[in-house]
C-alpha atoms as a PDB file:
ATOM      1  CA  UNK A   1      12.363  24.543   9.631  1.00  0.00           C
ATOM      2  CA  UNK A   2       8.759  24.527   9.325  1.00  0.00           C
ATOM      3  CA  UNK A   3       7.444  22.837   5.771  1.00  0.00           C
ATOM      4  CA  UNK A   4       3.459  23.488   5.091  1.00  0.00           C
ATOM      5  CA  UNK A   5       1.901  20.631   3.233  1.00  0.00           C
ATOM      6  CA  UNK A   6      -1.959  21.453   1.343  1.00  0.00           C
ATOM      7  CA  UNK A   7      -4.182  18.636   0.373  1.00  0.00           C
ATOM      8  CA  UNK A   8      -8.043  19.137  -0.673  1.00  0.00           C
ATOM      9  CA  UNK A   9      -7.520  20.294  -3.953  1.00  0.00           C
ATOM     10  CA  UNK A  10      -9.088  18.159  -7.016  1.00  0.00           C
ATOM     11  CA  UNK A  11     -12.054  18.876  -9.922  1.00  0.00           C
ATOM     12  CA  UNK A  12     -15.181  20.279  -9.011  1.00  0.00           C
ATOM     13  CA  UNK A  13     -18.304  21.727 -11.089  1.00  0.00           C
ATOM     14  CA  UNK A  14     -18.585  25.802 -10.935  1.00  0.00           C
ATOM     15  CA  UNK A  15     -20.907  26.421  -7.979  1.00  0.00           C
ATOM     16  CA  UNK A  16     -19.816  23.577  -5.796  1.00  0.00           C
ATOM     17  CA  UNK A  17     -17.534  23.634  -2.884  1.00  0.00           C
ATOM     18  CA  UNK A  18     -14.191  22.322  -1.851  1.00  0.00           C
ATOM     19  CA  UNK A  19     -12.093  22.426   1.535  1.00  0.00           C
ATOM     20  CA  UNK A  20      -8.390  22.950   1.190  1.00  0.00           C
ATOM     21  CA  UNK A  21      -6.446  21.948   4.609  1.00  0.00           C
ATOM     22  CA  UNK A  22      -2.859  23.100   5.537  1.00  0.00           C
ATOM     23  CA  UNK A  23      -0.580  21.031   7.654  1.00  0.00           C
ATOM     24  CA  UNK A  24       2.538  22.299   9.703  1.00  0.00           C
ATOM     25  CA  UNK A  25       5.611  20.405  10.558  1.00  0.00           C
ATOM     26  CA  UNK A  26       8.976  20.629  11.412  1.00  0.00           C
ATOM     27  CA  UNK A  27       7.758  23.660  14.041  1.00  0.00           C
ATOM     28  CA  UNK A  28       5.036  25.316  15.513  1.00  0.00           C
ATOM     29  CA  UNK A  29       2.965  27.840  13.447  1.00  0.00           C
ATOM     30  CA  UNK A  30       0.359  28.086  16.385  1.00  0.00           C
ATOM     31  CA  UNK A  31       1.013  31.675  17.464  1.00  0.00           C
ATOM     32  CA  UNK A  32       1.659  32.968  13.618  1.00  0.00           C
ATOM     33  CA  UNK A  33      -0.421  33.666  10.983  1.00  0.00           C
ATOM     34  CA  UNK A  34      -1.566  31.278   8.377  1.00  0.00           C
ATOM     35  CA  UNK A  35      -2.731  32.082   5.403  1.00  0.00           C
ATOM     36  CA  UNK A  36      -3.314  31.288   1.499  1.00  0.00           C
ATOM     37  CA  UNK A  37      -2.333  32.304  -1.938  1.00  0.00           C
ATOM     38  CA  UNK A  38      -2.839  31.231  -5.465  1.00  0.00           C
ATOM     39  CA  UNK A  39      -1.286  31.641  -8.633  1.00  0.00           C
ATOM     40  CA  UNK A  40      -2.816  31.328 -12.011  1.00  0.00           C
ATOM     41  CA  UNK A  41       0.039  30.503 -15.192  1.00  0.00           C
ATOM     42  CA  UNK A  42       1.813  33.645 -16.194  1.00  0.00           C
ATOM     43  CA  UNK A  43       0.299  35.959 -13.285  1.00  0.00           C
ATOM     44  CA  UNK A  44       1.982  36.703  -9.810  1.00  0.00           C
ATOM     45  CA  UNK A  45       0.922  35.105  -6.633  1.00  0.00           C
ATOM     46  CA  UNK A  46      -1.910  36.587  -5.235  1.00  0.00           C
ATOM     47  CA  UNK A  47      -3.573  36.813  -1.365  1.00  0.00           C
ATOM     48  CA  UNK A  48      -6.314  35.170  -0.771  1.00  0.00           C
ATOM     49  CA  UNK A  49      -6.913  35.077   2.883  1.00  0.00           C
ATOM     50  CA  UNK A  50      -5.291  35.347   5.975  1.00  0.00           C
ATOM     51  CA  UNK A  51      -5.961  34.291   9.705  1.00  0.00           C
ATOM     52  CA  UNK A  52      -4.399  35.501  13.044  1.00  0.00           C
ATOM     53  CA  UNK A  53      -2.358  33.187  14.962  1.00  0.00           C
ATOM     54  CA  UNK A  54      -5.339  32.619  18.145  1.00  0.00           C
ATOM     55  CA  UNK A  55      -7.883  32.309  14.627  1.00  0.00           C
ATOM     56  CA  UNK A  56      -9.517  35.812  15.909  1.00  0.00           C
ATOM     57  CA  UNK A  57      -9.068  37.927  13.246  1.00  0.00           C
ATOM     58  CA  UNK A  58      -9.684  36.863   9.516  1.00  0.00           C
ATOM     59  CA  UNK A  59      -8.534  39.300   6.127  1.00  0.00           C
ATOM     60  CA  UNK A  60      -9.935  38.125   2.976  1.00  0.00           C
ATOM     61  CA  UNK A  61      -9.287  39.099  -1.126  1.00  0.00           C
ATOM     62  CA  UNK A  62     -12.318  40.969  -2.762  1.00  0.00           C
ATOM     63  CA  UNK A  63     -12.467  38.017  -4.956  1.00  0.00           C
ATOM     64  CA  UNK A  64     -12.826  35.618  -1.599  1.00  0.00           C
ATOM     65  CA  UNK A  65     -15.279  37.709   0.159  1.00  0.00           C
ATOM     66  CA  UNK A  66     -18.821  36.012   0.745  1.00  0.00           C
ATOM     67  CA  UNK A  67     -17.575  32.794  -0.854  1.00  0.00           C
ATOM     68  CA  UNK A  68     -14.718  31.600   1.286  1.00  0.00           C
ATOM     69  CA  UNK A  69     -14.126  30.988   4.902  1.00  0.00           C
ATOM     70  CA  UNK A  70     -10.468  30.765   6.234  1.00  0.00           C
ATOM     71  CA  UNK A  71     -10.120  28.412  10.077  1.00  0.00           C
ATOM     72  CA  UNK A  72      -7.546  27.289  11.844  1.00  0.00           C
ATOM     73  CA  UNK A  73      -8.042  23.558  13.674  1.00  0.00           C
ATOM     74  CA  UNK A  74      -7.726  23.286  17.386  1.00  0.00           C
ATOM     75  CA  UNK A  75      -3.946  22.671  17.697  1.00  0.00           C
ATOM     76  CA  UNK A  76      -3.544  26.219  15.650  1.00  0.00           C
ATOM     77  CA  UNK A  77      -0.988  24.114  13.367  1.00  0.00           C
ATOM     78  CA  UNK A  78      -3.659  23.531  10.660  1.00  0.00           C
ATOM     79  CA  UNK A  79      -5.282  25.858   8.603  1.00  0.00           C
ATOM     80  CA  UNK A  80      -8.471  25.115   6.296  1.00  0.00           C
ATOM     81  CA  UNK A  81      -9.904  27.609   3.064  1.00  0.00           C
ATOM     82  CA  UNK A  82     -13.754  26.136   2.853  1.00  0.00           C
ATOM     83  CA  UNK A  83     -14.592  27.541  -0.893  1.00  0.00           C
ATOM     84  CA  UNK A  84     -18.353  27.883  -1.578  1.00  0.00           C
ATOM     85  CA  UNK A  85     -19.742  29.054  -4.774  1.00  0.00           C
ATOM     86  CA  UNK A  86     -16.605  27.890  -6.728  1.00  0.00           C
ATOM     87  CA  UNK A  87     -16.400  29.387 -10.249  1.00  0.00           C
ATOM     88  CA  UNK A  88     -14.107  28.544 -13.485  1.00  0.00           C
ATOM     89  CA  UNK A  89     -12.080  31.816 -12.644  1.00  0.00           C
ATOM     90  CA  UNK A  90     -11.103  29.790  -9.286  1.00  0.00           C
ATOM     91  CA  UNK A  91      -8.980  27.865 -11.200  1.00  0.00           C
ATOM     92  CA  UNK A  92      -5.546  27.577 -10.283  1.00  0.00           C
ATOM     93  CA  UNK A  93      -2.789  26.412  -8.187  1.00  0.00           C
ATOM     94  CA  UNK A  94      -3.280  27.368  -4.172  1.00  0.00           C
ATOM     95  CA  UNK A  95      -0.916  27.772  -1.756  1.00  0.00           C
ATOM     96  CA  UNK A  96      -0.664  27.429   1.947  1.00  0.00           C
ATOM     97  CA  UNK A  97       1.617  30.533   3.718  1.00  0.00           C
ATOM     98  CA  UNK A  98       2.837  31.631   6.621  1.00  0.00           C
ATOM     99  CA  UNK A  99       4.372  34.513   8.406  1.00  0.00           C
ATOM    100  CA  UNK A 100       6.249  33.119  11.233  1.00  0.00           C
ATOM    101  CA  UNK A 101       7.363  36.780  12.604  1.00  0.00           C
ATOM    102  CA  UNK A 102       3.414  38.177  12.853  1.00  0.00           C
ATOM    103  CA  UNK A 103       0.631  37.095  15.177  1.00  0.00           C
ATOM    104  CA  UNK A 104      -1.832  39.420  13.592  1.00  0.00           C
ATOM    105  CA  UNK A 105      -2.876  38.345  10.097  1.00  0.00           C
ATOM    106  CA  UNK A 106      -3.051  41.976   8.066  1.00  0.00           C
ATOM    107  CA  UNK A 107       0.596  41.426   7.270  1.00  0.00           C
ATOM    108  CA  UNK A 108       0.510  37.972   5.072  1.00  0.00           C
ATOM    109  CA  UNK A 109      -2.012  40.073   2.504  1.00  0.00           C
ATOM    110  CA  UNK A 110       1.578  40.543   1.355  1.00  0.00           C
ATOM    111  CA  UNK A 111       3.841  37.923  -0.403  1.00  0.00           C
ATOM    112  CA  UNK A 112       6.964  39.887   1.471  1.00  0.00           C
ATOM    113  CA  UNK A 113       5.926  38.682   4.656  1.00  0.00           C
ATOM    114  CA  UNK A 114       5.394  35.203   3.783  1.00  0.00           C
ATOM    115  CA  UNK A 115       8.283  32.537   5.484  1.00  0.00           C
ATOM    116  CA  UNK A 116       7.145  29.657   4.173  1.00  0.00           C
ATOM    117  CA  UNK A 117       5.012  27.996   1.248  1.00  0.00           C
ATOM    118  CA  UNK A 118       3.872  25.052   1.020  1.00  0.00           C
ATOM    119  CA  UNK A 119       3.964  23.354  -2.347  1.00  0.00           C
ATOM    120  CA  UNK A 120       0.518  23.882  -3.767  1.00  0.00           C
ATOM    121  CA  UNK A 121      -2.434  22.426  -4.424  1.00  0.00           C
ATOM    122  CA  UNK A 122      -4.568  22.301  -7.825  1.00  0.00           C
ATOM    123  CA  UNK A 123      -8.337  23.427  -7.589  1.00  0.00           C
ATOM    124  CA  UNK A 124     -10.000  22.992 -10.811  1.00  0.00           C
ATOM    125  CA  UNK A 125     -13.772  24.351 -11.406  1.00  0.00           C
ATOM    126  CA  UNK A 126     -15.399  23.182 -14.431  1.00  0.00           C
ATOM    127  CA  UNK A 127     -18.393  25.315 -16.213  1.00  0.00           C
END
């Protein structure tokens, strides 16, 4: 069973940067897409990006456009969010994701098609 672990999150100022990284275990995720999620208190889950299981083809959230840059390491069982340009409305829990029956990434702008979360990871931006 694969299990998704995030680290990278923390406290940063609005207008700096932080790196989120997504580890896979338990099975391979290298031919799937990877992607990531977050969810502010009392609102549903929502996409952020996605990336294609060879790391070709990238879908991002209006909201992530310009200011954050989804990767996948070598191995293709890691995933990274780079956020530039944070800002206090960034705020929230993030979650690694991953749809383990799709190579392409357009499907995972959907929480139906994710397989597995991983537990989250809090990004706070201060004004």
């Amino acid at each position: 069973q694969v299990q998704l672990e995030e680290t990278g999150g923390g406290l940063v100022q609005a207008g700096g940067s932080l790196r989120l990284s997504c580890a896979a275990s338990g099975g391979t995720v290298k031919n799937y897409a990877l992607g990531w999620f977050r969810q502010a208190p009392g609102k549903e889950r929502e996409f952020v990006a996605a990336i294609s299981g060879g790391g070709g083809s990238t879908y991002y959230a209006d909201s992530a456009k310009g200011r954050f840059t989804i990767s996948r390491g070598n191995a293709k069982n890691t995933v990274y969010l780079q956020m530039n340009s944070l800002k206090p409305e960034d705020t929230t829990v993030y979650y690694c994701a991953a749809d383990l029956t799709s190579i392409g990434a357009a499907n995972l702008r959907s929480r139906d098609r994710v397989d597995a979360w991983g537990q989250g990871t809090l990004v706070t931006v201060s004004s």
